[in-house]
PDB file of N, CA and C in Angstrom:
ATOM      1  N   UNK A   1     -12.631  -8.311-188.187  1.00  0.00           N
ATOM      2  CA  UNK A   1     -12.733  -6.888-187.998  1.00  0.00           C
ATOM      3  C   UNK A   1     -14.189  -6.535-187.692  1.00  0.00           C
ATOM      4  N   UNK A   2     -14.258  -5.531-187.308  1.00  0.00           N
ATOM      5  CA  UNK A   2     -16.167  -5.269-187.099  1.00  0.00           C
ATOM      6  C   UNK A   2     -15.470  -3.583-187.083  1.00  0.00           C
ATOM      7  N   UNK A   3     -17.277  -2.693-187.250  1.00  0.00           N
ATOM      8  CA  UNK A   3     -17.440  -1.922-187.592  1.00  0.00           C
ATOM      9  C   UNK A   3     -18.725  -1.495-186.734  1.00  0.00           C
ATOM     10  N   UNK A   4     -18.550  -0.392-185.690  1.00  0.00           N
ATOM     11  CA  UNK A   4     -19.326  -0.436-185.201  1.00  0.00           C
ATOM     12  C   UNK A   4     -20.228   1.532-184.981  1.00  0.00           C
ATOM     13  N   UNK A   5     -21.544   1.449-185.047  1.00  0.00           N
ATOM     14  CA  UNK A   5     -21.959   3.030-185.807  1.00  0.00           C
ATOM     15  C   UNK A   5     -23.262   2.714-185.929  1.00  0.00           C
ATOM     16  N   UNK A   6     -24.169   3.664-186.524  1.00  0.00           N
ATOM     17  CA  UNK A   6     -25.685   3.696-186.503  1.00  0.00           C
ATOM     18  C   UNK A   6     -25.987   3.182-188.098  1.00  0.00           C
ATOM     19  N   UNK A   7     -27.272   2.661-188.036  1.00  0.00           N
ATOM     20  CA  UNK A   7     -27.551   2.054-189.608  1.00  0.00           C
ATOM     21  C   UNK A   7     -28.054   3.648-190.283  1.00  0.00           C
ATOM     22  N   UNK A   8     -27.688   3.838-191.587  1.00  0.00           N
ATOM     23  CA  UNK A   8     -28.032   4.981-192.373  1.00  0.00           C
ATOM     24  C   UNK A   8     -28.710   4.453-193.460  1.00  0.00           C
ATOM     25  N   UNK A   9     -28.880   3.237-193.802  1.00  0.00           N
ATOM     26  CA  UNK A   9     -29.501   2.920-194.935  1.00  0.00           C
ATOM     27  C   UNK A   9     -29.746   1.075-194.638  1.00  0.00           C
ATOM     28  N   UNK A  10     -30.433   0.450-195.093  1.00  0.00           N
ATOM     29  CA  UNK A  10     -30.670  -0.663-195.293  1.00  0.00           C
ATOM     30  C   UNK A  10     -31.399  -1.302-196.737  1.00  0.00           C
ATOM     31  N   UNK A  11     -30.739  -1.739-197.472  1.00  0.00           N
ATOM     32  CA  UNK A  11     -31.029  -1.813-199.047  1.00  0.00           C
ATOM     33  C   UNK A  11     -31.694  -2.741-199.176  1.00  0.00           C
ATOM     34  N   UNK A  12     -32.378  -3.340-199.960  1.00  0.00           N
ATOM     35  CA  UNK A  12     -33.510  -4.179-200.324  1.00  0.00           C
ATOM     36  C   UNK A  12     -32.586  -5.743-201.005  1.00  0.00           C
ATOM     37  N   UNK A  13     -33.268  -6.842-200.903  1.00  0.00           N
ATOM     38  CA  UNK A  13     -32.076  -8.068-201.145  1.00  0.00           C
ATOM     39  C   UNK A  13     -32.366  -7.922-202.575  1.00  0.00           C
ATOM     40  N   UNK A  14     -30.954  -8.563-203.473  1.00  0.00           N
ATOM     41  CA  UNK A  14     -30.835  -8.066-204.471  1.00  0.00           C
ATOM     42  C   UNK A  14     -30.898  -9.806-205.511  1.00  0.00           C
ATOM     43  N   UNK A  15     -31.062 -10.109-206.580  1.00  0.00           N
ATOM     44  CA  UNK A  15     -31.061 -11.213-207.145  1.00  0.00           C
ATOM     45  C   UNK A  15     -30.099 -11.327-208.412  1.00  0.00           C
ATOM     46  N   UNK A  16     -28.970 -11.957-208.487  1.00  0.00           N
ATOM     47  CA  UNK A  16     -28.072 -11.674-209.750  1.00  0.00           C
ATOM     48  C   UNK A  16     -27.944 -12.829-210.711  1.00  0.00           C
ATOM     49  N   UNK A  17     -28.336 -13.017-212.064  1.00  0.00           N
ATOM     50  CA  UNK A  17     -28.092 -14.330-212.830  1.00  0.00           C
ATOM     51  C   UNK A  17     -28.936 -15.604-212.143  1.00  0.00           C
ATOM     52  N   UNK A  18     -28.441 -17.090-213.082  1.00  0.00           N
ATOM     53  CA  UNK A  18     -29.269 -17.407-213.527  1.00  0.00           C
ATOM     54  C   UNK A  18     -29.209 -18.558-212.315  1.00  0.00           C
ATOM     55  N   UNK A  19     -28.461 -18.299-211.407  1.00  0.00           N
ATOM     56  CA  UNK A  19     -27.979 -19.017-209.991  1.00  0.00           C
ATOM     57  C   UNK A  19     -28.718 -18.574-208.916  1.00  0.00           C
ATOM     58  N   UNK A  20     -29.061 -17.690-208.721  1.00  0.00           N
ATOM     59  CA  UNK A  20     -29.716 -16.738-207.746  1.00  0.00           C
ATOM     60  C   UNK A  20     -29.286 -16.624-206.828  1.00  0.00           C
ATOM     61  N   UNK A  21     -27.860 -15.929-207.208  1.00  0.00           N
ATOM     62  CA  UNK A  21     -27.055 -15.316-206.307  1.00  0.00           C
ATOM     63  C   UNK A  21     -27.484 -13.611-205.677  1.00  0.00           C
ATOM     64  N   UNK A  22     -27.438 -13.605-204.317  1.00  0.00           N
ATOM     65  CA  UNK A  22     -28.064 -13.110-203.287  1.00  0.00           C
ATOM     66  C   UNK A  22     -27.343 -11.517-202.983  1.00  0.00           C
ATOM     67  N   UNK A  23     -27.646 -10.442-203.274  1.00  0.00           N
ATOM     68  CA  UNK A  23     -26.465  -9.505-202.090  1.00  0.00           C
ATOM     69  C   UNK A  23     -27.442  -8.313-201.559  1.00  0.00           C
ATOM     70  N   UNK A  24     -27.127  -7.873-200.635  1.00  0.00           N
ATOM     71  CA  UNK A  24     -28.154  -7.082-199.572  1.00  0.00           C
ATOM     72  C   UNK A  24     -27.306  -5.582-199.044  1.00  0.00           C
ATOM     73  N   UNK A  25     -27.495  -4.698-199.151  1.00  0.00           N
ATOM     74  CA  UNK A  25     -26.269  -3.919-198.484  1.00  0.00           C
ATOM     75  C   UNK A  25     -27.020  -2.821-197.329  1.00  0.00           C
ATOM     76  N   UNK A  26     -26.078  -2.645-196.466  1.00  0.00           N
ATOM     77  CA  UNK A  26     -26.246  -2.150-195.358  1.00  0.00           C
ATOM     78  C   UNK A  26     -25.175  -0.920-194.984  1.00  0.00           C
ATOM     79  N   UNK A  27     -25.743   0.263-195.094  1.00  0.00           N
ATOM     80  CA  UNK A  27     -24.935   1.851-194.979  1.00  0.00           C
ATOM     81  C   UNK A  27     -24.758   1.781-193.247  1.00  0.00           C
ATOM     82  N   UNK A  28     -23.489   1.348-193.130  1.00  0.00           N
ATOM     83  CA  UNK A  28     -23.545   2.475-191.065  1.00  0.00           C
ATOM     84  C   UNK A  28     -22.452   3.179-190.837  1.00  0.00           C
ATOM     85  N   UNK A  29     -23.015   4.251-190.195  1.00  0.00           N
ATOM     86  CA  UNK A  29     -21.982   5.731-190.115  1.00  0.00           C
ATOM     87  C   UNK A  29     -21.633   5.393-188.779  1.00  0.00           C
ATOM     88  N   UNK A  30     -19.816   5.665-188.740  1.00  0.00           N
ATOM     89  CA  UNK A  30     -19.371   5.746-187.541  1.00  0.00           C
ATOM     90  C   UNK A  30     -19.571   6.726-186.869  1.00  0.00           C
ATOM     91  N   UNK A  31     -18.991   6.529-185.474  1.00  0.00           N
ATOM     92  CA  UNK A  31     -19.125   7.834-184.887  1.00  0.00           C
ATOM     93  C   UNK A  31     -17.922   7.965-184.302  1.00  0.00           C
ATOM     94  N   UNK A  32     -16.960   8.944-185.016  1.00  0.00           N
ATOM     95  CA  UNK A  32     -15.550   9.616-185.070  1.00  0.00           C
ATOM     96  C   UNK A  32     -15.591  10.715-184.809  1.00  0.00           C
ATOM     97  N   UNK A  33     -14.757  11.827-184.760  1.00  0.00           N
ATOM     98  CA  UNK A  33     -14.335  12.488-185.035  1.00  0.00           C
ATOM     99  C   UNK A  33     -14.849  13.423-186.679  1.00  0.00           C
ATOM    100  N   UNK A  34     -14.461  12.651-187.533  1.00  0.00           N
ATOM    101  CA  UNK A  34     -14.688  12.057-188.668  1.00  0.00           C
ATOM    102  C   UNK A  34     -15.803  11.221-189.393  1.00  0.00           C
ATOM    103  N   UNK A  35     -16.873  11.138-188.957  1.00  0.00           N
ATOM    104  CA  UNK A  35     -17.675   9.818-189.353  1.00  0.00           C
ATOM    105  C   UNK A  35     -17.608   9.378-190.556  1.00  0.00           C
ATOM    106  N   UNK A  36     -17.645   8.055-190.927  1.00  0.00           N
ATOM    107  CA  UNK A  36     -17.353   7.652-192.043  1.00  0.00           C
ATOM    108  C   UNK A  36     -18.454   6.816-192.627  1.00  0.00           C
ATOM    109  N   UNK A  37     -18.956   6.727-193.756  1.00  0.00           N
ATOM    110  CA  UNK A  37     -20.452   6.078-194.109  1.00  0.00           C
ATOM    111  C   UNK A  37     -19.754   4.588-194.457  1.00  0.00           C
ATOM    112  N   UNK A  38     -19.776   3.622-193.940  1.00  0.00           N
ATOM    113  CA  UNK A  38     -19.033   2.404-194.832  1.00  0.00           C
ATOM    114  C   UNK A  38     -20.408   1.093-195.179  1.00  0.00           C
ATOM    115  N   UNK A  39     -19.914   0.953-196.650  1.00  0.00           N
ATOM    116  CA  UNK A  39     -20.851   0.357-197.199  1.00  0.00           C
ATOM    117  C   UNK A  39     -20.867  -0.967-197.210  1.00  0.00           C
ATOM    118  N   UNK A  40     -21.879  -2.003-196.435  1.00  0.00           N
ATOM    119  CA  UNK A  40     -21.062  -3.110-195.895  1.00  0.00           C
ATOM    120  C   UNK A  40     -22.196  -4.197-197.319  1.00  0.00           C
ATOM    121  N   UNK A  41     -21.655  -5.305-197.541  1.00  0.00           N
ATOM    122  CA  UNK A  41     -22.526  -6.002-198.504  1.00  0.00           C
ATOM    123  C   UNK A  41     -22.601  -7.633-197.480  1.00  0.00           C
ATOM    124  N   UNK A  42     -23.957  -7.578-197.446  1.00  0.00           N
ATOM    125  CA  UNK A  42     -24.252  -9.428-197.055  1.00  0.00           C
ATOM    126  C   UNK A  42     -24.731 -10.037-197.706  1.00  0.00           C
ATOM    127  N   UNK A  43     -24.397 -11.587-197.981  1.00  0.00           N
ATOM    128  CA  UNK A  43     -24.569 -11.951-199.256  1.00  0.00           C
ATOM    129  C   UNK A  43     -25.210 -13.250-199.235  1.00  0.00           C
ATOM    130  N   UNK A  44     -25.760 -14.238-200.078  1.00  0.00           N
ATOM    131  CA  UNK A  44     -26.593 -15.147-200.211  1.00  0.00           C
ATOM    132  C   UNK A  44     -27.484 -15.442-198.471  1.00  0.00           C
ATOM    133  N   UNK A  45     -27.077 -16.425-197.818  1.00  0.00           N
ATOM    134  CA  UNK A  45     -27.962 -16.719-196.727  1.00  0.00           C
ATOM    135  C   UNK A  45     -27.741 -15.704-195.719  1.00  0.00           C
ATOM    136  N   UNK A  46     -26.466 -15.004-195.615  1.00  0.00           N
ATOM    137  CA  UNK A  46     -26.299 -13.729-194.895  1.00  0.00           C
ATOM    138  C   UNK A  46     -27.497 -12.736-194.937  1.00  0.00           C
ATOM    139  N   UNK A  47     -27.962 -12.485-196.147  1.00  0.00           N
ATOM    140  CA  UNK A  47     -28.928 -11.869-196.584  1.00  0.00           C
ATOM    141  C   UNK A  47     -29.857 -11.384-195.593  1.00  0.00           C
ATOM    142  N   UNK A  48     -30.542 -12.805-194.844  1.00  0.00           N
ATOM    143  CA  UNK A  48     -31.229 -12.597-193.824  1.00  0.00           C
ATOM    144  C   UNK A  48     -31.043 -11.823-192.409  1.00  0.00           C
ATOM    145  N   UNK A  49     -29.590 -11.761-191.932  1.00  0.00           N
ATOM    146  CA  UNK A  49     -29.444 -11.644-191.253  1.00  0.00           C
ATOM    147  C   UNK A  49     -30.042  -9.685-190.707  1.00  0.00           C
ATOM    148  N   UNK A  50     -30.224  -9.541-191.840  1.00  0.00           N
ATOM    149  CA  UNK A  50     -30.830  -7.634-191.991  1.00  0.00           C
ATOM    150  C   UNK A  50     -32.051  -7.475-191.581  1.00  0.00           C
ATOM    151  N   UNK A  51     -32.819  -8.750-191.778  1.00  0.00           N
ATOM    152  CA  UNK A  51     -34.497  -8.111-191.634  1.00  0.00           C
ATOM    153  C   UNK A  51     -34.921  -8.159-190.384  1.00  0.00           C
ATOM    154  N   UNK A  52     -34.022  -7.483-189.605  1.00  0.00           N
ATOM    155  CA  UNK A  52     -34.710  -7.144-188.005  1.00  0.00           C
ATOM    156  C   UNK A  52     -34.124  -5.685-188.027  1.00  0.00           C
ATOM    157  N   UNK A  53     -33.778  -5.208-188.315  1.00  0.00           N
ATOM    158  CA  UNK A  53     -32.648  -3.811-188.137  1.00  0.00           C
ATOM    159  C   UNK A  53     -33.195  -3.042-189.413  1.00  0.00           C
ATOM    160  N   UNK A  54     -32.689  -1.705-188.233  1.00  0.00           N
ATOM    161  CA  UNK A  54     -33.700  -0.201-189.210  1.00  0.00           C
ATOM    162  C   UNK A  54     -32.502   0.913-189.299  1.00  0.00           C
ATOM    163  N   UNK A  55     -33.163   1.520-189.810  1.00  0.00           N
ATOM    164  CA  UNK A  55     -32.671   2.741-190.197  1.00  0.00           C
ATOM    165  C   UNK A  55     -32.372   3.616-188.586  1.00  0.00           C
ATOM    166  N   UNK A  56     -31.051   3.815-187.490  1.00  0.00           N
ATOM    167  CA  UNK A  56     -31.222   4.603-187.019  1.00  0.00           C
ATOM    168  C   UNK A  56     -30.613   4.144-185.702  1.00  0.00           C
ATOM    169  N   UNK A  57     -30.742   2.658-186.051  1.00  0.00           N
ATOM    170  CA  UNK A  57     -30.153   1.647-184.755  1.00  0.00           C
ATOM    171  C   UNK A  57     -28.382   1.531-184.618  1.00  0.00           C
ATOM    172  N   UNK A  58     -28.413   1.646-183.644  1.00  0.00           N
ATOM    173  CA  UNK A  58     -26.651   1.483-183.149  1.00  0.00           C
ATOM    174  C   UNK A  58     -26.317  -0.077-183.364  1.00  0.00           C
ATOM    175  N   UNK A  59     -25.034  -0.676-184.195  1.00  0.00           N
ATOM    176  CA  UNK A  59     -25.046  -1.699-184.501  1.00  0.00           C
ATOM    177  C   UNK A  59     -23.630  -2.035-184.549  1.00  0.00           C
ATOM    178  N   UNK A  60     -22.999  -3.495-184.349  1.00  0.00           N
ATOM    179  CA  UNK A  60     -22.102  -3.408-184.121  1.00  0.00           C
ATOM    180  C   UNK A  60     -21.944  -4.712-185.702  1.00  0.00           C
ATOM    181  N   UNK A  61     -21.321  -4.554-186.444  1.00  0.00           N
ATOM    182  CA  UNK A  61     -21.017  -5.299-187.678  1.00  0.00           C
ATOM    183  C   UNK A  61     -19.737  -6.535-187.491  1.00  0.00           C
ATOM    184  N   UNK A  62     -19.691  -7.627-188.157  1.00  0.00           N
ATOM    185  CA  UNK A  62     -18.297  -8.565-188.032  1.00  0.00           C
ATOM    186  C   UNK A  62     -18.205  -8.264-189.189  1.00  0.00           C
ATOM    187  N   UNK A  63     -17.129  -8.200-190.247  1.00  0.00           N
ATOM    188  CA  UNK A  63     -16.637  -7.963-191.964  1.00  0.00           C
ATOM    189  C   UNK A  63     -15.599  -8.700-192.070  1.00  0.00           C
ATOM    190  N   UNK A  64     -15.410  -8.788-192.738  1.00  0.00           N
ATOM    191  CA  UNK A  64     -13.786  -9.378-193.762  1.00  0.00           C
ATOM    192  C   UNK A  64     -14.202  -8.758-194.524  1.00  0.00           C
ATOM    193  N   UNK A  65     -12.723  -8.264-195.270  1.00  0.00           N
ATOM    194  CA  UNK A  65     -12.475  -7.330-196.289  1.00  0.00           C
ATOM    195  C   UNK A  65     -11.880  -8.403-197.504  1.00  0.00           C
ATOM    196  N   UNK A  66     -13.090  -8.230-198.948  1.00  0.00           N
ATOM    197  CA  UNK A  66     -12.286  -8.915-200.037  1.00  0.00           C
ATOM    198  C   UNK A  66     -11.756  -8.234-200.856  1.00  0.00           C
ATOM    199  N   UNK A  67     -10.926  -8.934-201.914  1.00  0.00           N
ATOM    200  CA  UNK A  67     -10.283  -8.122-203.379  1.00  0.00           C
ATOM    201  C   UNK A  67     -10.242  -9.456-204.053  1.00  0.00           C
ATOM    202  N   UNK A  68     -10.383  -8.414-204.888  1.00  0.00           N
ATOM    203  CA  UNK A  68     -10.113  -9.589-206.710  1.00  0.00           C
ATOM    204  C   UNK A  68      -9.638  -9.041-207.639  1.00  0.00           C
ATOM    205  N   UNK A  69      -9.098  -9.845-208.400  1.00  0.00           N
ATOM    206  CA  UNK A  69      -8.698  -9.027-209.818  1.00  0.00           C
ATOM    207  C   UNK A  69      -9.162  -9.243-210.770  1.00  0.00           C
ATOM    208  N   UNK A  70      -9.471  -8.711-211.778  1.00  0.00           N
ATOM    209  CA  UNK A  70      -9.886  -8.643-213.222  1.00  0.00           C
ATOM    210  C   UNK A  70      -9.007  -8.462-214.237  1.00  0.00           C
ATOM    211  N   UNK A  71      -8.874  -9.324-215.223  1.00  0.00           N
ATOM    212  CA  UNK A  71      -8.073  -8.639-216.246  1.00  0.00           C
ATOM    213  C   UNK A  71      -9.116  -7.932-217.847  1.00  0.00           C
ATOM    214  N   UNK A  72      -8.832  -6.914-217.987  1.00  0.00           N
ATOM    215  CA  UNK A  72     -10.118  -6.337-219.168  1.00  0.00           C
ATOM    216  C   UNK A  72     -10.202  -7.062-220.327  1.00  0.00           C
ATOM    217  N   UNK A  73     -10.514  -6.800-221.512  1.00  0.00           N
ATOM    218  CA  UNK A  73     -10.305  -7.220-222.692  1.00  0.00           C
ATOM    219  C   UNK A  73      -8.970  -6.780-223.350  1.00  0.00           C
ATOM    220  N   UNK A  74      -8.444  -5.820-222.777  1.00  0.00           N
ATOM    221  CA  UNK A  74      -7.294  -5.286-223.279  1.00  0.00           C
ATOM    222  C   UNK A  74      -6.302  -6.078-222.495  1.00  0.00           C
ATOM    223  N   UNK A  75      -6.345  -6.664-221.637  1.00  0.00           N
ATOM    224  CA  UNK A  75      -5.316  -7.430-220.638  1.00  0.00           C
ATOM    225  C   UNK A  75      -4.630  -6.906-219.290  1.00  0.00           C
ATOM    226  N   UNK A  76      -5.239  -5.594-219.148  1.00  0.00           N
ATOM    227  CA  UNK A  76      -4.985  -5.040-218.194  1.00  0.00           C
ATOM    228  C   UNK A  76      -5.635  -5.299-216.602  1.00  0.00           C
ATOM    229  N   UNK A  77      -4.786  -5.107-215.697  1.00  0.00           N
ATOM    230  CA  UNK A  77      -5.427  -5.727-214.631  1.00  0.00           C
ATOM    231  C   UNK A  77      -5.978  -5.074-213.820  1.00  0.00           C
ATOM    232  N   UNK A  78      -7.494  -5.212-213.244  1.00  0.00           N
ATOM    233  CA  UNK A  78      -8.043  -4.167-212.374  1.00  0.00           C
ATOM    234  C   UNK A  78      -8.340  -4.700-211.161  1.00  0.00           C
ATOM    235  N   UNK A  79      -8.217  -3.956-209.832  1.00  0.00           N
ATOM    236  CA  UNK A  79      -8.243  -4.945-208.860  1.00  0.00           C
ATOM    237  C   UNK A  79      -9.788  -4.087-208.011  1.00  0.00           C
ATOM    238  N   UNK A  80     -10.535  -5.005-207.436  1.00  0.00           N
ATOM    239  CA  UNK A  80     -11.598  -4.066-206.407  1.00  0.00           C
ATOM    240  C   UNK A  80     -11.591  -4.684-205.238  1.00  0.00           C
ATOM    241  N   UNK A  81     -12.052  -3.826-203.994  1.00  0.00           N
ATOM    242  CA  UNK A  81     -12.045  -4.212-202.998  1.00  0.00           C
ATOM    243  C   UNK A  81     -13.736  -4.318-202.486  1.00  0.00           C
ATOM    244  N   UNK A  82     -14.007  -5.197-201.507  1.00  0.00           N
ATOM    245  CA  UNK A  82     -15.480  -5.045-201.052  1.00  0.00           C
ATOM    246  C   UNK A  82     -15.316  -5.107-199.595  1.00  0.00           C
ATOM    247  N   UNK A  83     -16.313  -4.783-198.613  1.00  0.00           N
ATOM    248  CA  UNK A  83     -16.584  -4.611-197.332  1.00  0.00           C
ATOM    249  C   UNK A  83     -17.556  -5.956-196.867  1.00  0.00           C
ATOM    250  N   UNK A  84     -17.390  -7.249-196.498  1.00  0.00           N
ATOM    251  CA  UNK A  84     -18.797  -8.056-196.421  1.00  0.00           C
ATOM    252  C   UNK A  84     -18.834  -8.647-194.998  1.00  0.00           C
ATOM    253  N   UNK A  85     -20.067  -8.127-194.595  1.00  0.00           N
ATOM    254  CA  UNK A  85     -20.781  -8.675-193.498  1.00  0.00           C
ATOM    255  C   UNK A  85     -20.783 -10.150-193.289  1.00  0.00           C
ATOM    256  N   UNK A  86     -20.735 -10.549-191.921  1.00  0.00           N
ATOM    257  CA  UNK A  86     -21.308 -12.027-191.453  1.00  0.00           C
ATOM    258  C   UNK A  86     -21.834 -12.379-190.582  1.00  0.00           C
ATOM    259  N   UNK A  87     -21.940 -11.164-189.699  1.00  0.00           N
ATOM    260  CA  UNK A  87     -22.541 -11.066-188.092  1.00  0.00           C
ATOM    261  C   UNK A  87     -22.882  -9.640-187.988  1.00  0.00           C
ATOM    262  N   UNK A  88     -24.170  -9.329-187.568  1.00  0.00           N
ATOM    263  CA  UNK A  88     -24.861  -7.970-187.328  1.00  0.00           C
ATOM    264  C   UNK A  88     -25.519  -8.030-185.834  1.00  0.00           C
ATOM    265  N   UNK A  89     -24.817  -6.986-184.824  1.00  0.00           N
ATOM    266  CA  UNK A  89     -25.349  -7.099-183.415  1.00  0.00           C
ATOM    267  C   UNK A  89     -25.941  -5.937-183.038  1.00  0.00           C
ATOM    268  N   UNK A  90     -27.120  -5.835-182.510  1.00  0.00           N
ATOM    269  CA  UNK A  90     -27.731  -4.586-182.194  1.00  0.00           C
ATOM    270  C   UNK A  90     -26.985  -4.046-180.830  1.00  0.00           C
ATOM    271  N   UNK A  91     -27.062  -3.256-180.706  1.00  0.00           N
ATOM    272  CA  UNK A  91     -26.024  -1.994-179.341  1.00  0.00           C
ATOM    273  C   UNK A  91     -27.103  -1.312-178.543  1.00  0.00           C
ATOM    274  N   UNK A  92     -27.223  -2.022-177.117  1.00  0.00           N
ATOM    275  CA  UNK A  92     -28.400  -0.989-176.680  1.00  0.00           C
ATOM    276  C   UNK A  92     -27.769   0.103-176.191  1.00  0.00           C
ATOM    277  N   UNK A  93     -29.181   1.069-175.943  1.00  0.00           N
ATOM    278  CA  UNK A  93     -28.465   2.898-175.265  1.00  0.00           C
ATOM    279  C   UNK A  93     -27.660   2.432-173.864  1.00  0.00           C
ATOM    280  N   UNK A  94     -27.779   1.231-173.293  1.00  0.00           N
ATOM    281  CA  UNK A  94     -27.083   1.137-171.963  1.00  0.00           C
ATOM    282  C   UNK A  94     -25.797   1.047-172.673  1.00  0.00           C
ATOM    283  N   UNK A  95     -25.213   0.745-173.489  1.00  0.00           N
ATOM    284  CA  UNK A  95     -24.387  -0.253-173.546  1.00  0.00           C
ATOM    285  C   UNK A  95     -22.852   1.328-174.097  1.00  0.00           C
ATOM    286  N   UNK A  96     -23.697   2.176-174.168  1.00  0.00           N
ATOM    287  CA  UNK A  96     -22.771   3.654-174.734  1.00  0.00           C
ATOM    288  C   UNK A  96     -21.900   3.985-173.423  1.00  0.00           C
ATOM    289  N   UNK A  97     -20.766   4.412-174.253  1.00  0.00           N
ATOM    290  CA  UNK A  97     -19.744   4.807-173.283  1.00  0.00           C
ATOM    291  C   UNK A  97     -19.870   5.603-171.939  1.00  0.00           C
ATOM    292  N   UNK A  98     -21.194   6.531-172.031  1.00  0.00           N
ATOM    293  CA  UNK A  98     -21.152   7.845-171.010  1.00  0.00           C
ATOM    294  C   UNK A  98     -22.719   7.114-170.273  1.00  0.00           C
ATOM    295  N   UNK A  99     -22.660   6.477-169.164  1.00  0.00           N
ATOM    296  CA  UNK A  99     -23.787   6.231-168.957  1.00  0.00           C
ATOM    297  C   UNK A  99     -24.895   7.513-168.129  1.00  0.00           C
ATOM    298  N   UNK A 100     -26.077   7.174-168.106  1.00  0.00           N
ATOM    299  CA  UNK A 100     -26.467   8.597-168.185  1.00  0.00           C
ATOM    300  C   UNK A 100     -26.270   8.826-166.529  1.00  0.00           C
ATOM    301  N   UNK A 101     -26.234  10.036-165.907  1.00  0.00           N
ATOM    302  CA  UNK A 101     -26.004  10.676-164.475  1.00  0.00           C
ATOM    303  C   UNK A 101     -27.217   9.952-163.473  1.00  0.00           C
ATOM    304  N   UNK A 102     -28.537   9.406-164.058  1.00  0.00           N
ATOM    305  CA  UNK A 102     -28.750   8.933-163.035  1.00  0.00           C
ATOM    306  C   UNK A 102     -28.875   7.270-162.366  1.00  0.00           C
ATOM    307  N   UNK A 103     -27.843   7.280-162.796  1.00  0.00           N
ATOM    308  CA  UNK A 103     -27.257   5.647-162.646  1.00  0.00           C
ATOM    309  C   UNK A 103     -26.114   5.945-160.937  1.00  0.00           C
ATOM    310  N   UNK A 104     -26.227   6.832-160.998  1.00  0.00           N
ATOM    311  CA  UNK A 104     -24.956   7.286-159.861  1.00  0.00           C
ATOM    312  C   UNK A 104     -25.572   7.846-158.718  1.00  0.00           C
ATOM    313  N   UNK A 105     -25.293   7.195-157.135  1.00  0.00           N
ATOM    314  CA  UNK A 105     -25.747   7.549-155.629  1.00  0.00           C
ATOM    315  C   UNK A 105     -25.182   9.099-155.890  1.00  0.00           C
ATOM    316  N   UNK A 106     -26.104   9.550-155.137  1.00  0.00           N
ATOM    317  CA  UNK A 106     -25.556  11.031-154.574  1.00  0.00           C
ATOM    318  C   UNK A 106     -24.488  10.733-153.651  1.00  0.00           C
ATOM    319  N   UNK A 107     -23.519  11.584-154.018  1.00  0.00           N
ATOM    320  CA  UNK A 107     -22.321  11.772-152.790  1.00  0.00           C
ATOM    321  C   UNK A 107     -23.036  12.261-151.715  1.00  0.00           C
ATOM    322  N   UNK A 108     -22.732  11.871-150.189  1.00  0.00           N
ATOM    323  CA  UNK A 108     -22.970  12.156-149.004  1.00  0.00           C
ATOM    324  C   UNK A 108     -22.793  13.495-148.403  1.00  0.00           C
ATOM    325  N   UNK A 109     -23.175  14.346-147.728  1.00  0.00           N
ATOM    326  CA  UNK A 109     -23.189  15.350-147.467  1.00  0.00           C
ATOM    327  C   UNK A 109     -22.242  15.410-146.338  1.00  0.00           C
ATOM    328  N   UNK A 110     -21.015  15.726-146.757  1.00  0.00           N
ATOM    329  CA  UNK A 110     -19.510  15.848-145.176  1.00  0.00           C
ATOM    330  C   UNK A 110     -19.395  16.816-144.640  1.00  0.00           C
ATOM    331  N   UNK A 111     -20.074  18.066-144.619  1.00  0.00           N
ATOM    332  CA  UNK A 111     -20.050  19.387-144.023  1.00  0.00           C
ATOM    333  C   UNK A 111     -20.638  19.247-142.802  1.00  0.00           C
ATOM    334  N   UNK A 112     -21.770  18.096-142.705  1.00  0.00           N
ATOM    335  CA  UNK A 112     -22.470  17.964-141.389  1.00  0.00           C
ATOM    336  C   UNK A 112     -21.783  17.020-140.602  1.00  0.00           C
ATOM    337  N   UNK A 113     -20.910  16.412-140.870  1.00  0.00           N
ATOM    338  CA  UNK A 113     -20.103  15.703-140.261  1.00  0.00           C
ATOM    339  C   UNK A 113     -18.785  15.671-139.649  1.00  0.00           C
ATOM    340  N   UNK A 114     -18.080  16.292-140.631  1.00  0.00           N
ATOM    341  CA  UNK A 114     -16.646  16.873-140.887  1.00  0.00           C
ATOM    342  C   UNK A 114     -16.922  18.361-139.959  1.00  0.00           C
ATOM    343  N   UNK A 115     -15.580  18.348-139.496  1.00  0.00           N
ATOM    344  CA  UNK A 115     -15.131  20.206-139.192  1.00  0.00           C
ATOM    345  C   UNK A 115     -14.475  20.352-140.194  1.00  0.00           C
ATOM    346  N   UNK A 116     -14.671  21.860-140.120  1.00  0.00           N
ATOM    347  CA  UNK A 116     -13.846  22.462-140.941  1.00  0.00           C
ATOM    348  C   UNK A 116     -11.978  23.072-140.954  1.00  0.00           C
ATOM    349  N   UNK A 117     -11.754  22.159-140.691  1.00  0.00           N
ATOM    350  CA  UNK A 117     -10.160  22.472-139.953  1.00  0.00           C
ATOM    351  C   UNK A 117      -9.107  22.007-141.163  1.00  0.00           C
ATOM    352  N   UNK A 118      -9.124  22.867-141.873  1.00  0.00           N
ATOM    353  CA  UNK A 118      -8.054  23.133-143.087  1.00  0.00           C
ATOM    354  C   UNK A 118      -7.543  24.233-142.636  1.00  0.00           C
ATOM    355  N   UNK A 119      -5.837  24.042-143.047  1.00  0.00           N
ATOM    356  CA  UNK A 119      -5.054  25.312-142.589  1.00  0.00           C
ATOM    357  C   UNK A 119      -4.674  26.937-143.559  1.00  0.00           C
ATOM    358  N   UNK A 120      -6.188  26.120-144.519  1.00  0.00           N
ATOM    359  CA  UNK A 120      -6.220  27.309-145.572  1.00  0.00           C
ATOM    360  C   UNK A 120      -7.654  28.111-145.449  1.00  0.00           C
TER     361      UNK A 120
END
């Protein structure tokens, strides 16, 4: 799946326990209708893959979506879902749907060429 939208945040790499396990997270807002902020997490050597990209850049994300379950102390079962990165591609301004107007020849001028012989 990928996810593709402007970076809104870029979080600082994070260090957990006594393994030095890695996670980094990265905010990018789509651009919908709707925009949606989705919070993507990259994790141990992924980590790296952030420190070229800013706050503001059009980016196109690869994810898999995980879940797990937990059971509490009470035995009950809780399940969470996460968003995690594995590929981060920058999007240049060419690359946007509406390219800008002066990418396009002027249409030719047919009045100097053409008669005017419409039967309206």
């Amino acid at each position: 799946m990928e996810v593709i939208g402007k970076i809104k945040l870029v979080g600082e790499t994070q260090t957990f326990g006594s393994n030095g396990f890695r996670k980094r997270e990265v905010v990018v807002t789509t651009d919908e209708q709707y925009p949606q902020m989705i919070m993507i997490e990259f994790v141990q050597d992924k980590c790296d893959l952030l420190n070229s990209y800013k706050v503001g850049q059009d980016v196109k994300v690869s994810i898999n979506l995980r879940g797990r379950e937990w059971i509490n102390p009470e035995g009950v079962a809780k399940y969470f879902n996460s968003v995690q990165g594995w590929r981060i591609e920058g999007l240049s301004q060419a690359a946007s749907s509406t390219p800008p107007a002066e990418q396009f020849a002027p249409a030719p001028d047919l009045t100097a060429s053409e008669p005017d012989d419409l039967p309206f």
